[in-house]
Protein backbone atom coordinates (compact mmCIF):
# COMPACT_ATOMS: atom_id res chain seq x y z
CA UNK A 1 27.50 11.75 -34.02
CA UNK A 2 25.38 14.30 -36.24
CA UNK A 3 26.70 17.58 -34.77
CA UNK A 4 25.41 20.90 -36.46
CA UNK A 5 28.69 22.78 -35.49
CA UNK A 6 30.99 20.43 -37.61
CA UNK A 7 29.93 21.88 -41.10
CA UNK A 8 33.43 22.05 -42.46
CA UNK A 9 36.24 24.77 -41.75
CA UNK A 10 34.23 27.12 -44.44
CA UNK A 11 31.57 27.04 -46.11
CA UNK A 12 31.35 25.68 -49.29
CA UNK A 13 30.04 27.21 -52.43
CA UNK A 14 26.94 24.86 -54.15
CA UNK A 15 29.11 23.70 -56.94
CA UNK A 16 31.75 22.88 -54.72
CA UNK A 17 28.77 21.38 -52.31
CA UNK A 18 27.38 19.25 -55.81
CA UNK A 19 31.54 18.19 -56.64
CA UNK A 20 31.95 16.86 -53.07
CA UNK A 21 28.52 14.97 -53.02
CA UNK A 22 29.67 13.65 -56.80
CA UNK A 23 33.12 12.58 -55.56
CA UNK A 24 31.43 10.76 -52.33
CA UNK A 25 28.66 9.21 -54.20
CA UNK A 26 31.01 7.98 -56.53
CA UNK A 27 33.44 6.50 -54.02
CA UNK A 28 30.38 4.78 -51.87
CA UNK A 29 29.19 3.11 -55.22
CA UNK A 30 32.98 1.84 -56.72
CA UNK A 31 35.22 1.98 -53.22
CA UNK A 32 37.53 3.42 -55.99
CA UNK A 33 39.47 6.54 -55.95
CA UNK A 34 37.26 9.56 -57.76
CA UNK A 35 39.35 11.03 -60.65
CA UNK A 36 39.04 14.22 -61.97
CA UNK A 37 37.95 13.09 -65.58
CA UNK A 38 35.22 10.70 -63.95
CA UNK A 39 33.51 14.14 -62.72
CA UNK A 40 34.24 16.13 -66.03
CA UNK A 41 31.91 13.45 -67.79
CA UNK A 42 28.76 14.08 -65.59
CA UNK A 43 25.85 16.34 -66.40
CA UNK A 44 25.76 17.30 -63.16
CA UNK A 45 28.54 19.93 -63.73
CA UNK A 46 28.71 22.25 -66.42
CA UNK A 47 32.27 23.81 -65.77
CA UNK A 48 35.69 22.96 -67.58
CA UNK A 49 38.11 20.15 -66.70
CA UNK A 50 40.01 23.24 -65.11
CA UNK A 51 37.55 24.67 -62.60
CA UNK A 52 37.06 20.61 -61.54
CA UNK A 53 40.60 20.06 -60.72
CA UNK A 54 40.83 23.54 -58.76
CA UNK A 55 37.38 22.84 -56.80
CA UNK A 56 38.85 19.26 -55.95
CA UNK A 57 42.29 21.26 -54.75
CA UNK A 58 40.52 23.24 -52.93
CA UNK A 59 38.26 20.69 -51.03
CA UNK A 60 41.61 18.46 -50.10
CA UNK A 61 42.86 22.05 -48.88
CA UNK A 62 40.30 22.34 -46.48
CA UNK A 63 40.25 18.71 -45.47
CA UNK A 64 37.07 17.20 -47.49
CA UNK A 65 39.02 14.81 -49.48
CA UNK A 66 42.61 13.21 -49.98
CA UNK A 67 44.33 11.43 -52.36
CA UNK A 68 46.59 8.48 -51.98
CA UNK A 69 49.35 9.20 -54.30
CA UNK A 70 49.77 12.09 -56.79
CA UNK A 71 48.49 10.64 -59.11
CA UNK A 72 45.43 8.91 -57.92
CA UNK A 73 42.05 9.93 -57.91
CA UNK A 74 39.89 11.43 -55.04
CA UNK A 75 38.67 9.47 -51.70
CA UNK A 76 36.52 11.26 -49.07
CA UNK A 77 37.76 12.24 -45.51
CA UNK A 78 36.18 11.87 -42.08
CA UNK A 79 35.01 15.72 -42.46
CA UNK A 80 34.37 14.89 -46.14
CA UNK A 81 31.84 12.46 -44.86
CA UNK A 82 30.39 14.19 -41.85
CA UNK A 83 29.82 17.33 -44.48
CA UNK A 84 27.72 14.77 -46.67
CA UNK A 85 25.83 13.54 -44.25
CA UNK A 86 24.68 17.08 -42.93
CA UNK A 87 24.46 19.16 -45.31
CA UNK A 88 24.45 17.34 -48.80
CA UNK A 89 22.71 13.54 -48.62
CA UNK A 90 19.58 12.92 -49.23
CA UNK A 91 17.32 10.30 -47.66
CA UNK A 92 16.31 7.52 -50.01
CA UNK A 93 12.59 6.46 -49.55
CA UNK A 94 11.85 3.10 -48.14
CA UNK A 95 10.56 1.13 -50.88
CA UNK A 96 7.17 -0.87 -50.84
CA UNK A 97 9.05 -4.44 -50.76
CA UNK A 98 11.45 -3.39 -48.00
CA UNK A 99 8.79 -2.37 -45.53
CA UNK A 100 6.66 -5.34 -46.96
CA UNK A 101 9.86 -7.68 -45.93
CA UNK A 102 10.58 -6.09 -42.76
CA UNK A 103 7.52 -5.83 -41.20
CA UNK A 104 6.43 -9.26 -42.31
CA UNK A 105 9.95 -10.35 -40.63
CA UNK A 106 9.34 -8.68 -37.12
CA UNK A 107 5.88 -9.03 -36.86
CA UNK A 108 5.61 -12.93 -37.26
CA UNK A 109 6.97 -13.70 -33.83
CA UNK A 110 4.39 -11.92 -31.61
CA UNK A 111 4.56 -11.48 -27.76
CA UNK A 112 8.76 -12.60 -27.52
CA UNK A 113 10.43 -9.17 -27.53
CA UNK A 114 14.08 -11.34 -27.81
CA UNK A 115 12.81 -13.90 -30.83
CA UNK A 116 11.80 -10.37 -32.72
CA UNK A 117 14.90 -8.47 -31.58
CA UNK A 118 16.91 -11.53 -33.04
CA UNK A 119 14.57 -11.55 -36.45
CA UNK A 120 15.13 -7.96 -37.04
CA UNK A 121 19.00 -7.72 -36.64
CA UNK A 122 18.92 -10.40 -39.45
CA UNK A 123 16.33 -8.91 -41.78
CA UNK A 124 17.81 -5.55 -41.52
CA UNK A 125 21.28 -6.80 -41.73
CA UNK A 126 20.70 -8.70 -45.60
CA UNK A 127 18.88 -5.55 -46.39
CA UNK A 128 21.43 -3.59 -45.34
CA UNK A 129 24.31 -5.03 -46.39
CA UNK A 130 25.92 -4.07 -43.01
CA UNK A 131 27.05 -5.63 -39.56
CA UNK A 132 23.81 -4.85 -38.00
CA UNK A 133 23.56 -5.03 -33.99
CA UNK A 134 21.16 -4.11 -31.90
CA UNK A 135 21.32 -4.15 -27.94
CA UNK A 136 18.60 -4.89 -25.07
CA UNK A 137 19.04 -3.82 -21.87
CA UNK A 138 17.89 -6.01 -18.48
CA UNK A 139 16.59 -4.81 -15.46
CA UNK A 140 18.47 -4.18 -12.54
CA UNK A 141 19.27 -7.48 -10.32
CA UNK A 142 17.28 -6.74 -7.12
CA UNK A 143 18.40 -8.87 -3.75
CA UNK A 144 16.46 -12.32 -3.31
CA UNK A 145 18.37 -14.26 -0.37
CA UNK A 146 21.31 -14.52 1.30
CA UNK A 147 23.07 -17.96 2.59
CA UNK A 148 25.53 -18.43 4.93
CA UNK A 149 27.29 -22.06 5.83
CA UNK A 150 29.30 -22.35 8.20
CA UNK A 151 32.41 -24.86 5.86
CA UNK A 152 35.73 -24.42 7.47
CA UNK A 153 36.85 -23.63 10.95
CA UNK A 154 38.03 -19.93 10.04
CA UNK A 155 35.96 -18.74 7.05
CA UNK A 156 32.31 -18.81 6.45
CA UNK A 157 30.78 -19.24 3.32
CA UNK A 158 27.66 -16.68 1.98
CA UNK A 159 26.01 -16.65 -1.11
CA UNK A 160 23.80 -13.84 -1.87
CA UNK A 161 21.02 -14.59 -4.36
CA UNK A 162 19.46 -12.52 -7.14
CA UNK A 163 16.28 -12.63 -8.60
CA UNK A 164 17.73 -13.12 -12.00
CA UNK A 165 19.33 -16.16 -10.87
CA UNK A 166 22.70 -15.01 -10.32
CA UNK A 167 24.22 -16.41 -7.32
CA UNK A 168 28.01 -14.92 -5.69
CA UNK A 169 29.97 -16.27 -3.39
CA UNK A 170 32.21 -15.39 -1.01
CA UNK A 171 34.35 -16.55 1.63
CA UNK A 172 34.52 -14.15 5.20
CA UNK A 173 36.75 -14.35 7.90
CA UNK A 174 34.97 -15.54 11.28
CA UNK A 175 37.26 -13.42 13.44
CA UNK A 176 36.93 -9.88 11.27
CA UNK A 177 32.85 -10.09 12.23
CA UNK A 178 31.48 -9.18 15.74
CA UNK A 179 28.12 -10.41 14.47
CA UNK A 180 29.92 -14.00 13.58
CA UNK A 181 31.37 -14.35 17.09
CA UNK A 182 28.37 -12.80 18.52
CA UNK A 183 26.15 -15.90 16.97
CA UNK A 184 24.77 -18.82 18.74
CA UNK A 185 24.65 -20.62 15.49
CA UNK A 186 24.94 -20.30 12.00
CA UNK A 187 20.88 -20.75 11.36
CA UNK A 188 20.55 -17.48 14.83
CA UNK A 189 23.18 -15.88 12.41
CA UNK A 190 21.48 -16.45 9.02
CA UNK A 191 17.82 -14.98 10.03
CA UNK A 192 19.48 -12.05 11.43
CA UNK A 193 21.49 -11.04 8.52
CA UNK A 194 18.63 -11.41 6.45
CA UNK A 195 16.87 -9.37 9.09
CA UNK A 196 19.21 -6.56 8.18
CA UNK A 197 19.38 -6.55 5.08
CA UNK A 198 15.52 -5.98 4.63
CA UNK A 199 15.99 -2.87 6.71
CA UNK A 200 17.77 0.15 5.12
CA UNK A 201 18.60 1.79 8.60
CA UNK A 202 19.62 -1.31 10.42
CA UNK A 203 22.13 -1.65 7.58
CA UNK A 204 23.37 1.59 8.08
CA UNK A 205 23.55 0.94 12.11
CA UNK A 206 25.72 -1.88 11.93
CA UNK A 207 27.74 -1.64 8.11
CA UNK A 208 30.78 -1.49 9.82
CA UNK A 209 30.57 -4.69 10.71
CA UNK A 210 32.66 -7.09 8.24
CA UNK A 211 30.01 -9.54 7.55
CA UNK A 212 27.51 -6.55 6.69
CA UNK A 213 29.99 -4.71 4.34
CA UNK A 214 31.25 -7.53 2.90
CA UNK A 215 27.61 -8.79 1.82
CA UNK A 216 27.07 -5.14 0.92
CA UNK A 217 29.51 -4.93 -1.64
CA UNK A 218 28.11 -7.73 -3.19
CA UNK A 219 25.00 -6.57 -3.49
CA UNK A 220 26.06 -3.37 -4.93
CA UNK A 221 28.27 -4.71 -7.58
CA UNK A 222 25.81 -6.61 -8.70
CA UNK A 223 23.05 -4.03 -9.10
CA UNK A 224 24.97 -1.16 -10.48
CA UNK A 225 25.27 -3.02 -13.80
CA UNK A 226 23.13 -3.07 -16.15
CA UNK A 227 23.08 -6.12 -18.13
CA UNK A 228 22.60 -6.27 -22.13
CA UNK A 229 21.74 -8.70 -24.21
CA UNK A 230 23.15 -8.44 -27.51
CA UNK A 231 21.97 -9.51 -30.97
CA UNK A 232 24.35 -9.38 -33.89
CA UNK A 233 24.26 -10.14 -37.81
CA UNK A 234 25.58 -9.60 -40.75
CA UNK A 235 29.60 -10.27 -40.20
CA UNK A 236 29.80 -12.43 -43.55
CA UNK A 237 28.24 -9.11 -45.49
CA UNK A 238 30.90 -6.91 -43.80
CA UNK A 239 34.29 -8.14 -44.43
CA UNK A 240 33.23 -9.23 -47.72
CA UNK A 241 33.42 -5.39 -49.00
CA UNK A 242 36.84 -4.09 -50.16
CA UNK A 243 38.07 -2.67 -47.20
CA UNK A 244 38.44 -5.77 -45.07
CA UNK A 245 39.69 -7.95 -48.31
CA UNK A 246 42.82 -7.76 -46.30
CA UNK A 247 43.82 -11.08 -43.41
CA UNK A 248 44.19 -8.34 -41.11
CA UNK A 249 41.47 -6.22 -42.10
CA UNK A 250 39.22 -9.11 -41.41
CA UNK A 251 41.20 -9.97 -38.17
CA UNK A 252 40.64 -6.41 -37.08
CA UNK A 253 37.33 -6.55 -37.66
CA UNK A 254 36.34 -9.41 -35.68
CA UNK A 255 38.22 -8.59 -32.64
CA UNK A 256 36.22 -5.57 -32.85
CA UNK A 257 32.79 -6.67 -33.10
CA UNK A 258 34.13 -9.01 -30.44
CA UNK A 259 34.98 -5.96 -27.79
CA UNK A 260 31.65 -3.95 -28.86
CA UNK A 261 29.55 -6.80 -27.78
CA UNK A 262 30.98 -6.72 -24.23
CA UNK A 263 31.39 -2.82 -24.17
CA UNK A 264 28.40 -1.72 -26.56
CA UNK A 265 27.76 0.59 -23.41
CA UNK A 266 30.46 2.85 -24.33
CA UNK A 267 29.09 2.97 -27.63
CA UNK A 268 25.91 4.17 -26.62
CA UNK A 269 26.68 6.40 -23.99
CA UNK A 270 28.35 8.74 -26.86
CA UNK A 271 25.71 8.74 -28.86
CA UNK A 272 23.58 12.13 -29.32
CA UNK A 273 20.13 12.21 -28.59
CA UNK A 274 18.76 12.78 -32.36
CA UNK A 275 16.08 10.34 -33.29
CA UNK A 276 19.16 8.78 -35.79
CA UNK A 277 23.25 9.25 -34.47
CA UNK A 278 25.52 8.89 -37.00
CA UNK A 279 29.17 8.18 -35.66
CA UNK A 280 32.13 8.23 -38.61
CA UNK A 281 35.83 7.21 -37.70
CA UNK A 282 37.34 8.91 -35.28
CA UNK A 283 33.71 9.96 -33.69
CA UNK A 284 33.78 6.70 -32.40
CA UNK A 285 35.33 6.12 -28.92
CA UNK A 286 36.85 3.13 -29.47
CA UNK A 287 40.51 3.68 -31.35
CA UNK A 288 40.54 0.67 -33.56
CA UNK A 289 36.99 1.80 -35.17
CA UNK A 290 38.48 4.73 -37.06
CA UNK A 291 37.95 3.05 -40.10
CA UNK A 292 33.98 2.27 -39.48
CA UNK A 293 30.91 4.47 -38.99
CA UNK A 294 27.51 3.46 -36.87
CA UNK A 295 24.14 4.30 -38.09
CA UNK A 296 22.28 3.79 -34.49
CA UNK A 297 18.52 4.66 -33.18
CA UNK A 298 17.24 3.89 -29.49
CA UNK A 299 14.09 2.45 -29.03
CA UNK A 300 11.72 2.02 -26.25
CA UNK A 301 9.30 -0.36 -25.03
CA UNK A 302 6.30 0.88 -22.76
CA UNK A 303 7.97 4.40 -23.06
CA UNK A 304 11.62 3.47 -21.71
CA UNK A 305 14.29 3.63 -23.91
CA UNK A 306 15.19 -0.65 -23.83
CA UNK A 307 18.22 -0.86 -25.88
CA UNK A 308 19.78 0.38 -29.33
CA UNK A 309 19.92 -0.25 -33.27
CA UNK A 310 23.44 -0.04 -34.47
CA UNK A 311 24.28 -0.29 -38.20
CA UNK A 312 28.25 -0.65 -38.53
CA UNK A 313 30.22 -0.61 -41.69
CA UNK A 314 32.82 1.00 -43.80
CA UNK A 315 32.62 5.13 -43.78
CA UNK A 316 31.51 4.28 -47.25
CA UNK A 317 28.23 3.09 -46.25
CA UNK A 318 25.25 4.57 -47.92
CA UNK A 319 23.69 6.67 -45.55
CA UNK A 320 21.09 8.06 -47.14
CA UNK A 321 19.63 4.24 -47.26
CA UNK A 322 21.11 3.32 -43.73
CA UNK A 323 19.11 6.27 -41.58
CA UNK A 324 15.96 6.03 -42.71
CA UNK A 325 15.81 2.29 -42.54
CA UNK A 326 17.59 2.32 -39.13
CA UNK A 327 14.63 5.25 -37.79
CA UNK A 328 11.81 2.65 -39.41
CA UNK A 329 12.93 -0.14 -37.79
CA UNK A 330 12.99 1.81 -34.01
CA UNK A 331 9.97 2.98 -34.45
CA UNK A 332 8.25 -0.44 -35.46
CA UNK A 333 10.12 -1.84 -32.64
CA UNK A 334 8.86 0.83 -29.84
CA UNK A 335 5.57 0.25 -28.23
């Protein structure tokens, strides 16, 4: 995530600032180690061959860049990157046809907040480039009813209802529950429990009871999680790019996308609280991902934050394209 105490171990001089933009740039557009002669043809640098190669020394010294074998060109590190992104990028302006295409994209499905969340992962996604995925989080389940049928001569069966249409089961042992043995019948028992569990302090009276913790837990698992719906595009665009030409590249990257759709939460609950986060490699708290970064954005609806906007691909990713679409596109979304 953008953090302004990671600005490298020193501070760089502006040429060296101008070389290390140059050698990321570079990389980004090719996905091709930067060598030294590559530089010594731009304009951008007016400095012999000589002072190049000791600037680029210097910048793998201090952990900006690495290269793969002796003698291979220049590729960018994780600090290399986060430097870039701080202190050197800059933004690229939306341009008239991408706002044109987005908007038109999000804005023809009117009133169906999933149809335009779906609509905008894909339109951002194919102008991206990217993996794009963007969360949506549901409301708390809240307690609608709770059932209880008497089945088999030593357990009792109870299904507690949600208002989302969950339902959980559960079977209880008669002899564990004072209230059970206490019952004249299963329909004396079922209005009473319900009874209780409309009153906060009669709960607490009696939540010793089996029955009443049992039914309890239930209800608590349930409503402690928060439940996200998840749209996601843009897989074929991702492993199509150099670094996932690889079978297990690719393998890797599904079974990744695959765990961040069931554990997006973990995601987001490391993400700063800038308008944009930008997470690169090993920022990201899931190991496997060291070889990814996330563009993401919340966004709100009726001023609470709903869900996220996460662009995921390579650490080569253009970024100064990726966060200003990504901050568009949450703020078209929030109402």
């Amino acid at each position: 995530m953008l953090n302004s105490n990671i600005l490298g171990k020193t501070l760089l001089t502006q040429r060296r600032n101008t070389l290390l933009g140059m050698v990321i740039e570079n990389y980004i557009s090719t996905a091709a180690p930067v060598s030294s002669n590559t530089l010594s043809k731009s304009s951008e640098l007016s400095v012999s061959s000589a002072t190049i190669r000791n600037d680029l020394a210097t910048l793998e010294h201090e952990g900006y860049i690495t290269h793969m074998h002796t003698s291979s060109g220049r590729v960018p590190c994780d600090l290399g990157y986060r430097h870039y992104v701080k202190a050197i990028m800059n933004e690229e302006a939306l341009s008239f046809k991408e706002r044109l295409t987005i908007e038109h994209q999000m804005f023809q499905v009117q009133g169906n907040i999933d149809s335009r969340l779906a609509i905008t992962a894909s339109t951002l996604s194919s102008v991206i480039g990217n993996v794009v995925l963007i969360t949506k989080k549901q409301e708390r389940a809240k307690l609608n009813d709770i059932k209880l049928f008497d089945v088999l001569p030593e357990r009792l069966l109870v299904l507690v209802v949600f208002n989302d249409g969950i339902v959980e089961k559960r079977l209880v042992d008669k002899n564990r529950s004072n209230l059970i043995k206490n019952a004249p019948d299963i329909d004396f028992l079922n209005n009473q429990i319900n009874k209780i569990f409309k009153d906060k302090e009669a709960i607490k009276e009696i939540e010793h009871d089996y029955l009443v913790s049992s039914i309890k837990s239930i209800i608590e698992g349930e409503t402690a999680a928060i439940n996200q719906e998840i749209f996601l595009e843009g897989l074929p665009s991702l492993i199509a790019q150099p670094e996932f030409s690889t079978k297990e590249a690719m393998l890797s990257i599904y079974e990744n996308l695959d765990y961040i759709k069931y554990n997006s939460v973990l995601i987001e609950d490391n993400l700063s609280e800038q308008i944009v986060s930008v997470s690169i490699g090993d920022e990201i708290p899931i190991r496997s991902f060291d070889n990814l970064s996330i563009v993401s954005a919340n966004y709100s609806l009726r001023g609470v934050t709903t869900g996220n906007i996460m662009v995921i691909g390579p650490k080569r990713m253009r970024y100064g394209k990726v966060i200003p679409l990504v901050r568009y596109v949450s703020e078209l979304l929030s109402y």
